[in-house]
N, C-alpha and C. Protein backbone atom coordinates (compact mmCIF):
# COMPACT_ATOMS: atom_id res chain seq x y z
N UNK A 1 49.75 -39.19 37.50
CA UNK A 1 49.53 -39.30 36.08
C UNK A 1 49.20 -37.91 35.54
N UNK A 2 49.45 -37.31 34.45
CA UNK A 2 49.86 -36.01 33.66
C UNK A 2 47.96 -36.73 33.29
N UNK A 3 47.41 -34.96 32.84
CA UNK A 3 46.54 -35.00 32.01
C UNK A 3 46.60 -35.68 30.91
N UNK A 4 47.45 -35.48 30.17
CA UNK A 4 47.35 -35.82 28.59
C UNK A 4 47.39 -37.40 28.64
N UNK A 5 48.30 -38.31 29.98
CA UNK A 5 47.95 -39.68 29.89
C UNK A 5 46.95 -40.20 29.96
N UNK A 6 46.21 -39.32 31.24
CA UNK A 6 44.91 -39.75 31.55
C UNK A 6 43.79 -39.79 29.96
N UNK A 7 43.99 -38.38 29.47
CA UNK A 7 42.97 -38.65 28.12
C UNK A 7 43.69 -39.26 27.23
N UNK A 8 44.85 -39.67 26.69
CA UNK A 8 45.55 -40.46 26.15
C UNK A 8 45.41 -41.94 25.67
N UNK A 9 45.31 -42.88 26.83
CA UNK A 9 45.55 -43.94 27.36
C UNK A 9 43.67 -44.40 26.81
N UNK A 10 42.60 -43.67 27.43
CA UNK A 10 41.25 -44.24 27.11
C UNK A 10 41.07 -43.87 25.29
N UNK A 11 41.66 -42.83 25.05
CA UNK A 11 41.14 -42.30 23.57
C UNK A 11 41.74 -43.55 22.52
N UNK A 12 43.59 -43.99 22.50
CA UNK A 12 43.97 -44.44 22.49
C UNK A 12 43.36 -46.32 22.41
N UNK A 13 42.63 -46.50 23.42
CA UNK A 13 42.17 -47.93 23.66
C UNK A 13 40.67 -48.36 23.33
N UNK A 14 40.07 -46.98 23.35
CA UNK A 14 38.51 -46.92 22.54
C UNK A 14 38.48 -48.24 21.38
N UNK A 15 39.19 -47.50 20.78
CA UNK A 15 39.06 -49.02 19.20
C UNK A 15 39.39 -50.51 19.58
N UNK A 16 39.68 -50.39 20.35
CA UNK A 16 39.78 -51.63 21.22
C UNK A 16 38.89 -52.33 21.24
N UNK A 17 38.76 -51.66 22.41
CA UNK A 17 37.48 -52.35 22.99
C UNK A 17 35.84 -52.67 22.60
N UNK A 18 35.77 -51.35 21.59
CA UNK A 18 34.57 -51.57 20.91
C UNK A 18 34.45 -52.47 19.99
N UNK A 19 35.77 -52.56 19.14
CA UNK A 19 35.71 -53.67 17.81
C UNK A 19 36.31 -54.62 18.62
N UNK A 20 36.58 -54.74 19.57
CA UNK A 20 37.15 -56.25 20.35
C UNK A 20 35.37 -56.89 20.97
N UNK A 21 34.78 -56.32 21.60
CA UNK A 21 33.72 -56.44 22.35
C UNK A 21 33.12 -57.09 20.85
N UNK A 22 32.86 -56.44 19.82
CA UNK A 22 31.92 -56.69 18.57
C UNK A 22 32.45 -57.99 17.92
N UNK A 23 33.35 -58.05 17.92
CA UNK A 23 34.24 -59.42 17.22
C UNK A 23 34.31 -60.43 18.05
N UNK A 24 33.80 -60.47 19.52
CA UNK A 24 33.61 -60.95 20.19
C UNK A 24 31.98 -61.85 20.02
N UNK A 25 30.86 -60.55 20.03
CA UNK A 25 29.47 -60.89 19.86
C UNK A 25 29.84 -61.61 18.24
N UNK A 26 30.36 -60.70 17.12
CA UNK A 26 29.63 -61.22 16.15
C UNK A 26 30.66 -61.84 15.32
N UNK A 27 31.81 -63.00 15.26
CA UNK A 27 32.75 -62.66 14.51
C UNK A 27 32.65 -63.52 13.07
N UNK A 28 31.38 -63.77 12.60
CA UNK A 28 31.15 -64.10 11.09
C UNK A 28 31.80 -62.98 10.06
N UNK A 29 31.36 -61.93 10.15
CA UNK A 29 32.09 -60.76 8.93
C UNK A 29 33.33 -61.24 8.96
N UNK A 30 33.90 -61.30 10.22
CA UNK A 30 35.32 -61.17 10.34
C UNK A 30 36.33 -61.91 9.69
N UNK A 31 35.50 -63.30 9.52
CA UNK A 31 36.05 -64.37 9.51
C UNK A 31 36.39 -64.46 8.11
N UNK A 32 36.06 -64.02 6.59
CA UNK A 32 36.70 -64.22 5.27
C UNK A 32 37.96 -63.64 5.20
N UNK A 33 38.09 -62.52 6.07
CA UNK A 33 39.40 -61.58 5.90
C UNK A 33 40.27 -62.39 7.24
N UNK A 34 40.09 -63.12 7.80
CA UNK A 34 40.85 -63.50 8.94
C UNK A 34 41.64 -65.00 8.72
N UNK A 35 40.71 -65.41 7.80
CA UNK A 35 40.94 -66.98 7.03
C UNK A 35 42.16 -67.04 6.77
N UNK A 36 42.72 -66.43 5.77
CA UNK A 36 43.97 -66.50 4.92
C UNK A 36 45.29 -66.16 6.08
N UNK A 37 44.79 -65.63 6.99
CA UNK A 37 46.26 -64.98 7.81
C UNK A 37 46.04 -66.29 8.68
N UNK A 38 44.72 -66.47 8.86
CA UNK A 38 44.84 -67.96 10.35
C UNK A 38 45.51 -69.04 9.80
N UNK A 39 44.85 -69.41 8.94
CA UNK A 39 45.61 -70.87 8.00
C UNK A 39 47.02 -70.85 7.72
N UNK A 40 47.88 -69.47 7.91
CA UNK A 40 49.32 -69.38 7.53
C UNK A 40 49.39 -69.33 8.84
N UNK A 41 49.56 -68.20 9.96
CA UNK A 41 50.38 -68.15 11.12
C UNK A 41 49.68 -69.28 12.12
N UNK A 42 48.49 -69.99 12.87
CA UNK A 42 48.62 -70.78 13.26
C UNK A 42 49.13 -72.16 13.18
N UNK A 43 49.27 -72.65 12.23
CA UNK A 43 50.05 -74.11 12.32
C UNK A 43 51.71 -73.81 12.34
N UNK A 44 51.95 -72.56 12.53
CA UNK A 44 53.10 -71.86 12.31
C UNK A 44 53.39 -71.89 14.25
N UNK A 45 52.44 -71.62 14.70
CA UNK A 45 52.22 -70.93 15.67
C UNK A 45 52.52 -71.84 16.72
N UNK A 46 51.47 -73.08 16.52
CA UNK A 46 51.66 -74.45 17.22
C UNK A 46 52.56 -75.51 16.86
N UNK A 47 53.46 -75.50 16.03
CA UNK A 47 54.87 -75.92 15.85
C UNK A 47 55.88 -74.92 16.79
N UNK A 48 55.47 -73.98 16.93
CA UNK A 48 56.89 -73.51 17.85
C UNK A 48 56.42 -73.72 19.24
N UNK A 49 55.26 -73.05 19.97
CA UNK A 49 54.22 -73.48 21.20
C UNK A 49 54.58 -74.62 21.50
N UNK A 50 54.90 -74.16 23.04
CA UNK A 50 54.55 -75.53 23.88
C UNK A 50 53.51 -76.12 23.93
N UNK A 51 53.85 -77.54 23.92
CA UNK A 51 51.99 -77.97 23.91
C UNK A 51 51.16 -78.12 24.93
N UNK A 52 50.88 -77.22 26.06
CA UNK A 52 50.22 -77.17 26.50
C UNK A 52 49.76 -75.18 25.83
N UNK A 53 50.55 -74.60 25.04
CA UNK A 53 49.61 -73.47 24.71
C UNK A 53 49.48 -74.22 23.31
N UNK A 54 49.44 -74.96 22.26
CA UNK A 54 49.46 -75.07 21.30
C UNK A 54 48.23 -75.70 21.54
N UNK A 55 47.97 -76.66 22.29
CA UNK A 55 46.57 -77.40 22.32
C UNK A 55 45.37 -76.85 22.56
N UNK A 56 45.55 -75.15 23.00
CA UNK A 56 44.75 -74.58 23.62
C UNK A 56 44.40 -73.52 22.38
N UNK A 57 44.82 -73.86 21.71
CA UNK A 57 44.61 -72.42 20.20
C UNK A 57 43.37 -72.81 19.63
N UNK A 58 42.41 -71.95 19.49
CA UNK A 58 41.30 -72.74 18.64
C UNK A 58 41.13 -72.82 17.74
N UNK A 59 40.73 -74.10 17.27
CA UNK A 59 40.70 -74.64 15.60
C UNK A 59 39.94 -73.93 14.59
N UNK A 60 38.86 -73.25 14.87
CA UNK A 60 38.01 -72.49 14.04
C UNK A 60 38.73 -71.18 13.64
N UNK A 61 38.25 -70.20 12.47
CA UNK A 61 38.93 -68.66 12.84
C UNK A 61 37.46 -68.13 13.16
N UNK A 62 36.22 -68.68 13.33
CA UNK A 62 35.57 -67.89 14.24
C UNK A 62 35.65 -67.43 15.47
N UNK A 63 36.37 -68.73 16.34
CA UNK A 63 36.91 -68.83 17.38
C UNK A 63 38.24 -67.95 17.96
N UNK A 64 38.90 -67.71 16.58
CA UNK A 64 40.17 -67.38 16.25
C UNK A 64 39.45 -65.95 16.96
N UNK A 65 39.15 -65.61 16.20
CA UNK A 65 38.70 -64.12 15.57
C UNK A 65 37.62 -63.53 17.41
N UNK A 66 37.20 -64.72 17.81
CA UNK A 66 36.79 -64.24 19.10
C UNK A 66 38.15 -64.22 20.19
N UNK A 67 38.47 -65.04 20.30
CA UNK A 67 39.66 -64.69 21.12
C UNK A 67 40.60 -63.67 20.92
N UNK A 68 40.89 -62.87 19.71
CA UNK A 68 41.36 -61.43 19.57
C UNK A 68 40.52 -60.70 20.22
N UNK A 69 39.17 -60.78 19.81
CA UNK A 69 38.39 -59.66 20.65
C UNK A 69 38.82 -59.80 21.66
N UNK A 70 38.30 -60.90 22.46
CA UNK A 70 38.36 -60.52 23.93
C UNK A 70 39.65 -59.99 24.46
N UNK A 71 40.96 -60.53 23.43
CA UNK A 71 42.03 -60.28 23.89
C UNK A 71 42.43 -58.61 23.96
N UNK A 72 41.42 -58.21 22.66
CA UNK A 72 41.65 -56.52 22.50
C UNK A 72 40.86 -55.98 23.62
N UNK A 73 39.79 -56.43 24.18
CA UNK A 73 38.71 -55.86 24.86
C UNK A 73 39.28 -56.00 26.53
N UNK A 74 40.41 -56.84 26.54
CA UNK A 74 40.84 -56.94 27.88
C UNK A 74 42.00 -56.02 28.05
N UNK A 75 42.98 -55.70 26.72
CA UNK A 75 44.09 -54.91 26.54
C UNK A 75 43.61 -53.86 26.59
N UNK A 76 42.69 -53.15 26.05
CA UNK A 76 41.74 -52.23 26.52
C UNK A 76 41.75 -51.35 27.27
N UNK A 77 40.73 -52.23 27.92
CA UNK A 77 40.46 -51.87 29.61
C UNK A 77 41.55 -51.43 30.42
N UNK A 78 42.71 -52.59 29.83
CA UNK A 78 44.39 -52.42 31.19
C UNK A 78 44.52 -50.97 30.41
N UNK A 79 44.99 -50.73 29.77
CA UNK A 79 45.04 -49.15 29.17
C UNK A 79 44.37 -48.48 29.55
N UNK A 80 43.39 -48.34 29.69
CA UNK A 80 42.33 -47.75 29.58
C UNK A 80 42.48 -46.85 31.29
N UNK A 81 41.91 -48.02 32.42
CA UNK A 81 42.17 -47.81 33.42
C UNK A 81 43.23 -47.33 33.99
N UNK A 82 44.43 -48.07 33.52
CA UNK A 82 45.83 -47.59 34.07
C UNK A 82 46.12 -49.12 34.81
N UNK A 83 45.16 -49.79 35.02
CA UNK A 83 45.66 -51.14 35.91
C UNK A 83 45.94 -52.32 35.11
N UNK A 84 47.55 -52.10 34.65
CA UNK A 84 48.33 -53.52 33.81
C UNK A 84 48.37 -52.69 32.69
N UNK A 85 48.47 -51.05 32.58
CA UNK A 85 48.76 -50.21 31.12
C UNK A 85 49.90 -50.57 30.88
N UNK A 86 50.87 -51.38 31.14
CA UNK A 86 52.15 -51.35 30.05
C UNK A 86 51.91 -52.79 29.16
N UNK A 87 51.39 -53.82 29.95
CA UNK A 87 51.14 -55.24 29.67
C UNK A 87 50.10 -55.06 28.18
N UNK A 88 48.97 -54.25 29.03
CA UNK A 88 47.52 -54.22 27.92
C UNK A 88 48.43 -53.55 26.59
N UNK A 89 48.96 -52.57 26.59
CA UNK A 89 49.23 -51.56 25.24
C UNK A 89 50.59 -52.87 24.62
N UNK A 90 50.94 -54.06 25.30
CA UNK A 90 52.32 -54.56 24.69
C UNK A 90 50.93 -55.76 24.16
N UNK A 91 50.07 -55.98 24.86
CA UNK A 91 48.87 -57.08 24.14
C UNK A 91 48.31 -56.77 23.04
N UNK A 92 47.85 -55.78 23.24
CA UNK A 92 47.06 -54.60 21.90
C UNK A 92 47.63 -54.56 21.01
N UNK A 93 49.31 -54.04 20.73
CA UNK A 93 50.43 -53.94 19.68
C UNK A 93 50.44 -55.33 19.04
N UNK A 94 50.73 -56.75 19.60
CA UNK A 94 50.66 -57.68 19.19
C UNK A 94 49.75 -58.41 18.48
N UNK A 95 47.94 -58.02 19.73
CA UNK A 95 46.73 -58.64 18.41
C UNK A 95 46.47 -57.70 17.44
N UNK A 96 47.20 -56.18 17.06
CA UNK A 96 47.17 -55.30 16.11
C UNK A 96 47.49 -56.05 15.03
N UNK A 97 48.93 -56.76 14.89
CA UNK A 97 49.69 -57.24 13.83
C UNK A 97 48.90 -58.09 12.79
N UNK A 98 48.21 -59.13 13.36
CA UNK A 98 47.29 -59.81 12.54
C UNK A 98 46.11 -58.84 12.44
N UNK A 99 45.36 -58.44 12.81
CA UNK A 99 44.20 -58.15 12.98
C UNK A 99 44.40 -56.87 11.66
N UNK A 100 45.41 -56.36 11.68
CA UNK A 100 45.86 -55.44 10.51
C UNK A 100 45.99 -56.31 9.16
N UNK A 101 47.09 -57.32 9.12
CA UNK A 101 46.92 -58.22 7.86
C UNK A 101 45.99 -58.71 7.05
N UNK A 102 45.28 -58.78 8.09
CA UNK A 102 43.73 -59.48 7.60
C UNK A 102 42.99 -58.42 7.27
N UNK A 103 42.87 -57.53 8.23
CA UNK A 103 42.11 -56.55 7.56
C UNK A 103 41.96 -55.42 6.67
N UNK A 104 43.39 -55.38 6.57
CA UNK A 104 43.73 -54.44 5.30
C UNK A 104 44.93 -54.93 4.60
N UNK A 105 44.95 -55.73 3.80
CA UNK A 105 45.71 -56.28 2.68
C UNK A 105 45.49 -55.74 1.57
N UNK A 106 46.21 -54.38 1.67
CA UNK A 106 45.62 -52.96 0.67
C UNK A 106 46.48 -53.99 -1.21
N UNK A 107 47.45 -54.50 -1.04
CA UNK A 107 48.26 -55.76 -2.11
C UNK A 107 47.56 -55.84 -2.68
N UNK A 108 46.22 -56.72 -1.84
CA UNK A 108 45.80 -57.50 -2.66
C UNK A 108 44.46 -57.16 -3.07
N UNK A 109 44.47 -56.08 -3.10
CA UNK A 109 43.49 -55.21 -3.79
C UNK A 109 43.56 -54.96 -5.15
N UNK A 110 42.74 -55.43 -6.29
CA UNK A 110 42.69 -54.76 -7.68
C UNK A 110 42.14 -53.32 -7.82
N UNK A 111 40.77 -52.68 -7.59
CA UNK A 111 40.32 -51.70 -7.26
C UNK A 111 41.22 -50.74 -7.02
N UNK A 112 41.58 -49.67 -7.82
CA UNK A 112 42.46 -48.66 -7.08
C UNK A 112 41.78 -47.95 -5.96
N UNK A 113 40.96 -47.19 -6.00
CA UNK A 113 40.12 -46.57 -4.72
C UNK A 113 39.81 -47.37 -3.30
N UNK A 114 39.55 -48.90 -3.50
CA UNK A 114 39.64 -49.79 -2.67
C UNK A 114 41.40 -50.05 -1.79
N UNK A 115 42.31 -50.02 -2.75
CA UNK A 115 43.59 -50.38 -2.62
C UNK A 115 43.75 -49.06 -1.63
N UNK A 116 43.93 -47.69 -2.08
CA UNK A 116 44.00 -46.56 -1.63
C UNK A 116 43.59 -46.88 -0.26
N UNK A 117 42.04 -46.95 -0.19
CA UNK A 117 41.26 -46.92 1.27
C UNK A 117 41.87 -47.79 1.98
N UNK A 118 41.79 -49.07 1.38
CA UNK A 118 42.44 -50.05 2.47
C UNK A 118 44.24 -49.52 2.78
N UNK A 119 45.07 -48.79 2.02
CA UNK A 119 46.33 -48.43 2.38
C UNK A 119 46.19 -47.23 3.65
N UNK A 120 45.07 -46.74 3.29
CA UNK A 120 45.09 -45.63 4.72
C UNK A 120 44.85 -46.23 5.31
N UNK A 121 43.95 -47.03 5.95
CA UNK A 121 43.45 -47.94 7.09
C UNK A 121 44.53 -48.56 7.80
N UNK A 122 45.61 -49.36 6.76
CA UNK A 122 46.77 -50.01 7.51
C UNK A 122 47.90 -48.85 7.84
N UNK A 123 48.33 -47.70 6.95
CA UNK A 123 48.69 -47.13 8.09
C UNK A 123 48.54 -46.30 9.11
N UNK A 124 47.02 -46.22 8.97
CA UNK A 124 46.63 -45.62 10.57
C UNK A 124 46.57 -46.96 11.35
N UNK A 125 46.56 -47.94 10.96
CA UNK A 125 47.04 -48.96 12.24
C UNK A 125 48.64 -48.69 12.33
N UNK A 126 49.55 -48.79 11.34
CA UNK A 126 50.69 -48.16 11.74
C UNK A 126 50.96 -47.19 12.78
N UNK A 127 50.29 -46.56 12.26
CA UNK A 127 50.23 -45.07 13.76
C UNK A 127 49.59 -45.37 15.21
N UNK A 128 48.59 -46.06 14.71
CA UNK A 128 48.37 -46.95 16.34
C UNK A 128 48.96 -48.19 17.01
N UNK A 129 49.67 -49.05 16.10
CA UNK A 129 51.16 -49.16 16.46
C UNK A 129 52.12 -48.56 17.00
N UNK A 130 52.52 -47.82 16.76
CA UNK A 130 53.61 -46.69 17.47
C UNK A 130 52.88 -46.19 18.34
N UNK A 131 51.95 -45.42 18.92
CA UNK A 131 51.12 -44.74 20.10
C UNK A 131 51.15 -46.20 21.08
N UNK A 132 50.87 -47.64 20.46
CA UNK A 132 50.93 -48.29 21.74
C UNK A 132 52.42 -48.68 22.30
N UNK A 133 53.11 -48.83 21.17
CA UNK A 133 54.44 -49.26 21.54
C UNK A 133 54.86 -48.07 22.55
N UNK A 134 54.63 -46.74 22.21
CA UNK A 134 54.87 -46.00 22.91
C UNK A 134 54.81 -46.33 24.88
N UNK A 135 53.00 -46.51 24.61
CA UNK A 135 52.47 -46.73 25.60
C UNK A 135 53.07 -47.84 26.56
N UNK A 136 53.29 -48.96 26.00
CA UNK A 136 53.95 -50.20 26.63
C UNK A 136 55.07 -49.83 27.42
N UNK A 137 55.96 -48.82 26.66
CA UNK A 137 57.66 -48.67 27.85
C UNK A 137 57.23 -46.72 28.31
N UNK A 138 56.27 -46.63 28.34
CA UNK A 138 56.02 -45.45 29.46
C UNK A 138 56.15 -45.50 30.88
N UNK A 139 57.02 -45.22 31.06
CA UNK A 139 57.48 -45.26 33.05
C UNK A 139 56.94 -44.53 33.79
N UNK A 140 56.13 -43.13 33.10
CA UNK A 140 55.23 -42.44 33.70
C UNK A 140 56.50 -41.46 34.21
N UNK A 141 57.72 -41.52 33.13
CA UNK A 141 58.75 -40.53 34.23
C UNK A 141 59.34 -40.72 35.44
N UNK A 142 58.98 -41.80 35.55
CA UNK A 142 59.75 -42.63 36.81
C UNK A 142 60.86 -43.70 35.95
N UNK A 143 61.86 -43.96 36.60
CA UNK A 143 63.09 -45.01 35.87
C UNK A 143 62.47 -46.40 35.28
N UNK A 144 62.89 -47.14 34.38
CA UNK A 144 62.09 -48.85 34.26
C UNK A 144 63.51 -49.06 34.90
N UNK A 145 62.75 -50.74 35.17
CA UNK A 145 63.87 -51.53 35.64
C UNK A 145 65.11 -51.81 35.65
N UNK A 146 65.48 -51.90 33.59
CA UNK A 146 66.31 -52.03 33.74
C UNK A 146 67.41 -50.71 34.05
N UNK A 147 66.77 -49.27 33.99
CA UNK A 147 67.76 -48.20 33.90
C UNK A 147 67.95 -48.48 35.78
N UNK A 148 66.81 -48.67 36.93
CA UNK A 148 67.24 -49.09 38.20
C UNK A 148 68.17 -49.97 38.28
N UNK A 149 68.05 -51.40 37.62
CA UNK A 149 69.17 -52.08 37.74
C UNK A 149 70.75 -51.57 37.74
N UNK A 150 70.56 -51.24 36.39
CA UNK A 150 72.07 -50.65 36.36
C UNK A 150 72.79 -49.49 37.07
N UNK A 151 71.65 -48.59 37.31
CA UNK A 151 72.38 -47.29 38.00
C UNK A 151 72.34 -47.82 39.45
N UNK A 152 71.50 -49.07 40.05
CA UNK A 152 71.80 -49.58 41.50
C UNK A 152 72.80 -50.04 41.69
N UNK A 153 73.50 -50.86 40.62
CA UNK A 153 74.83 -51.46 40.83
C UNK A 153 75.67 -50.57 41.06
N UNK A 154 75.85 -49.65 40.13
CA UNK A 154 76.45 -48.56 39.95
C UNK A 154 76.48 -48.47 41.50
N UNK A 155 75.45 -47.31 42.04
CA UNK A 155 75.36 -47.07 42.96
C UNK A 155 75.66 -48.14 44.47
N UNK A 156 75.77 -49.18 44.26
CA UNK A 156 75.80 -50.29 45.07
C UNK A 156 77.38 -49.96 45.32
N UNK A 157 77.91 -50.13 44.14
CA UNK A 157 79.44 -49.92 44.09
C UNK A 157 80.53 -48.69 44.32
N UNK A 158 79.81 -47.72 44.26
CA UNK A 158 80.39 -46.16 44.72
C UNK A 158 79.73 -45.96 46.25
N UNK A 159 78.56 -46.99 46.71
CA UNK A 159 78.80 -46.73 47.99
C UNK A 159 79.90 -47.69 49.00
N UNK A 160 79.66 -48.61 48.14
CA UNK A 160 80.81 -50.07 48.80
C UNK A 160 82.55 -49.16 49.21
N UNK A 161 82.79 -48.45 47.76
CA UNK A 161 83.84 -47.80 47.88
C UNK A 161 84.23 -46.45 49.25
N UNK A 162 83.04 -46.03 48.93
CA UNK A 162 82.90 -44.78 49.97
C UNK A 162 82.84 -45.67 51.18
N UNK A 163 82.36 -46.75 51.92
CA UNK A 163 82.20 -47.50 53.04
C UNK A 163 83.55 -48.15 53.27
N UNK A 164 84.20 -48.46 52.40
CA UNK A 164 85.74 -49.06 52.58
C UNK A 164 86.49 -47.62 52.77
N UNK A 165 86.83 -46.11 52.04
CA UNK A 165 86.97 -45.71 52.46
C UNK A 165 87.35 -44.95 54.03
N UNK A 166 85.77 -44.74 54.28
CA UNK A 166 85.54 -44.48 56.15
C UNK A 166 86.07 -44.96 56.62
N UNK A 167 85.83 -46.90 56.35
CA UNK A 167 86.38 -47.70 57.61
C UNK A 167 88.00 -47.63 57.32
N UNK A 168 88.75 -47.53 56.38
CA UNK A 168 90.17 -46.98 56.56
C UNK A 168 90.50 -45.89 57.34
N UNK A 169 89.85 -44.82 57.13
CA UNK A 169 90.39 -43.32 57.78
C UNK A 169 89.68 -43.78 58.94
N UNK A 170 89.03 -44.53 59.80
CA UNK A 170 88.28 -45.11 60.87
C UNK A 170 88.93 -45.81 61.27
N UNK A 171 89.41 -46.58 60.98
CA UNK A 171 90.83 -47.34 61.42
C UNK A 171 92.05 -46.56 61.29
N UNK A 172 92.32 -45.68 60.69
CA UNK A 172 93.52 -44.87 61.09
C UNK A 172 93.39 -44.22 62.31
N UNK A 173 92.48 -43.44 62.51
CA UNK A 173 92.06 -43.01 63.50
C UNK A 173 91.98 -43.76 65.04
N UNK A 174 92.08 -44.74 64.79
CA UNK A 174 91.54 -45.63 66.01
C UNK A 174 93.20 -46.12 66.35
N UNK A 175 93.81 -46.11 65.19
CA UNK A 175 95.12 -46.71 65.14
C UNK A 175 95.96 -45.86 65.94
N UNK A 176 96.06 -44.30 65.34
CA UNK A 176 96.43 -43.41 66.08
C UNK A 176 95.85 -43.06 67.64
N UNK A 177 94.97 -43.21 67.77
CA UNK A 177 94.38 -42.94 69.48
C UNK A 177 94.84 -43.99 70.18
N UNK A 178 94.94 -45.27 69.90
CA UNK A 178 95.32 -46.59 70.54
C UNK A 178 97.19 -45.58 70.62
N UNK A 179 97.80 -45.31 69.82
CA UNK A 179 98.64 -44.99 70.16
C UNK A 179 99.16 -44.05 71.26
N UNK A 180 98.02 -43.12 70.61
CA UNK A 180 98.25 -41.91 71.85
C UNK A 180 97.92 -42.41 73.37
N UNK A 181 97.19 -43.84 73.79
CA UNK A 181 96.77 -44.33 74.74
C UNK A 181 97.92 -44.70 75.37
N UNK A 182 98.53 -45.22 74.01
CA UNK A 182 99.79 -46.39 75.08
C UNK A 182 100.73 -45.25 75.64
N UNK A 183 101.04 -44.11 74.33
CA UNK A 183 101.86 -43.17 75.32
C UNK A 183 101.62 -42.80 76.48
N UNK A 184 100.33 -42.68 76.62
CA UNK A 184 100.03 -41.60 77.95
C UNK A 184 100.26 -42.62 78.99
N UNK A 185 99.62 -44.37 78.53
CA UNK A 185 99.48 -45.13 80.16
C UNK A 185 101.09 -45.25 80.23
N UNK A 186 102.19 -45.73 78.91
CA UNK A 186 103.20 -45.25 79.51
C UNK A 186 104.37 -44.39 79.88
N UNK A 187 103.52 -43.00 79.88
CA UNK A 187 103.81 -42.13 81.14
C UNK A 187 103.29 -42.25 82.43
N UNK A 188 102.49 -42.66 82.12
CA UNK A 188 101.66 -42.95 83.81
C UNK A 188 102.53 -43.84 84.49
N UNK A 189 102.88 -44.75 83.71
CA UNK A 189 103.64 -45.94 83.99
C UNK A 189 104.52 -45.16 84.77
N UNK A 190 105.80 -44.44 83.79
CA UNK A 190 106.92 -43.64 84.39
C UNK A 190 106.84 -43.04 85.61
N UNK A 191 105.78 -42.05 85.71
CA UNK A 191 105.66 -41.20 86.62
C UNK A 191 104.85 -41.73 88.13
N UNK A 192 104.52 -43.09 88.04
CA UNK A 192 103.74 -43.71 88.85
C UNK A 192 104.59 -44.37 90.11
C-alpha cells in the first residue's frame, strides 16, 4: 500500500465513523431531517426487497437513522483498516445518498444564507462521493477481476494456439525420424 492510501483511506472514513458512531448513540436530532426521505424511499424499498430483507427494515426512522450509523461506522472501519476497503467505501457511497438528502435539502430552504450553507454541505458530500467511489474500484494497481478475466481468456487462448502449434512441428518431427528409422532398419534389412 502507497503512503497516500494509507493516509487517504482513514482521513477519508473519519466522518464516518464519528457521525455514524453518534447517530448511533443519539439519533433524535437526526430524525426531523430523516423523516421525509424515510417515509418516501422505504415503502419504496420493501416493495422491491425480498421479504425476508423487507421484514427486517425498521419501522421507526429512529431506528432508521441508527442502522445508517452503524452501517457508516462499520464502512468505516473496512476503509479505514484496509480489511473489506472496496466493500466498506461501495457501503459508505450508498448510506451517503440518503443521509445527504435528508441532510441537506439546500431546495427546500427559504433562507438564502441557510440555502447557500446547506448547498455547500451537499456538495462536499458530492466530493465525498467521488473520493469513495473512487475508493471502491481501487485495485491498489494490481488488475480487478474483470480486466483478469478477460486478458486470461485471452491468454488461455494464445497459449492453446502456441501448444497446438509445438505438438504439430512435434509431430512432424517424430514423423520424419520414424521415417528416417524405417530407412535405416531397411538397410539393415538389405545389407543383413
Amino acid at each position: 500500500m502507497t503512503v497516500v492510501r494509507a493516509l487517504a483511506r482513514p482521513l477519508l472514513s473519519v466522518i464516518f465513523v464519528v457521525q455514524g458512531a453518534n447517530a448511533v448513540r443519539n439519533p433524535e436530532p437526526l430524525v426531523p431531517k430523516a423523516q421525509p426521505v424515510t417515509d418516501r424511499f422505504v415503502p419504496m424499498v420493501k416493495k422491491v426487497a425480498p421479504p425476508q430483507v423487507s421484514d427486517r427494515i425498521p419501522e421507526t426512522t429512529a431506528n432508521l437513522v441508527r442502522l445508517n450509523g452503524a452501517v457508516q461506522v462499520l464502512g468505516g472501519l473496512a476503509l479505514a483498516t484496509g480489511k473489506g476497503r472496496r466493500l466498506g467505501a461501495s457501503v459508505l457511497a450508498a448510506s451517503l445518498v440518503p443521509t445527504t438528502l435528508a441532510g441537506h435539502a439546500f431546495w427546500q430552504e427559504k433562507d438564502k444564507d441557510a440555502r447557500n450553507q446547506q448547498k455547500i454541505a451537499f456538495m462536499k458530500n458530492l466530493g465525498v462521493l467521488g473520493g469513495l467511489l473512487l475508493a471502491a474500484v481501487d485495485t491498489e494497481g494490481k488488475p480487478g477481476v474483470a480486466w483478469r478475466a478477460t486478458h486470461g481468456a485471452r491468454a488461455a487462448k494464445r497459449e492453446t494456439k502456441r501448444g497446438a502449434k509445438a505438438a504439430k512441428r512435434e509431430a512432424r518431427q517424430l514423423a520424419r525420424e520414424a521415417k528416417q528409422a524405417a530407412k535405416l532398419a531397411k538397410a539393415e534389412l538389405h545389407l543383413g
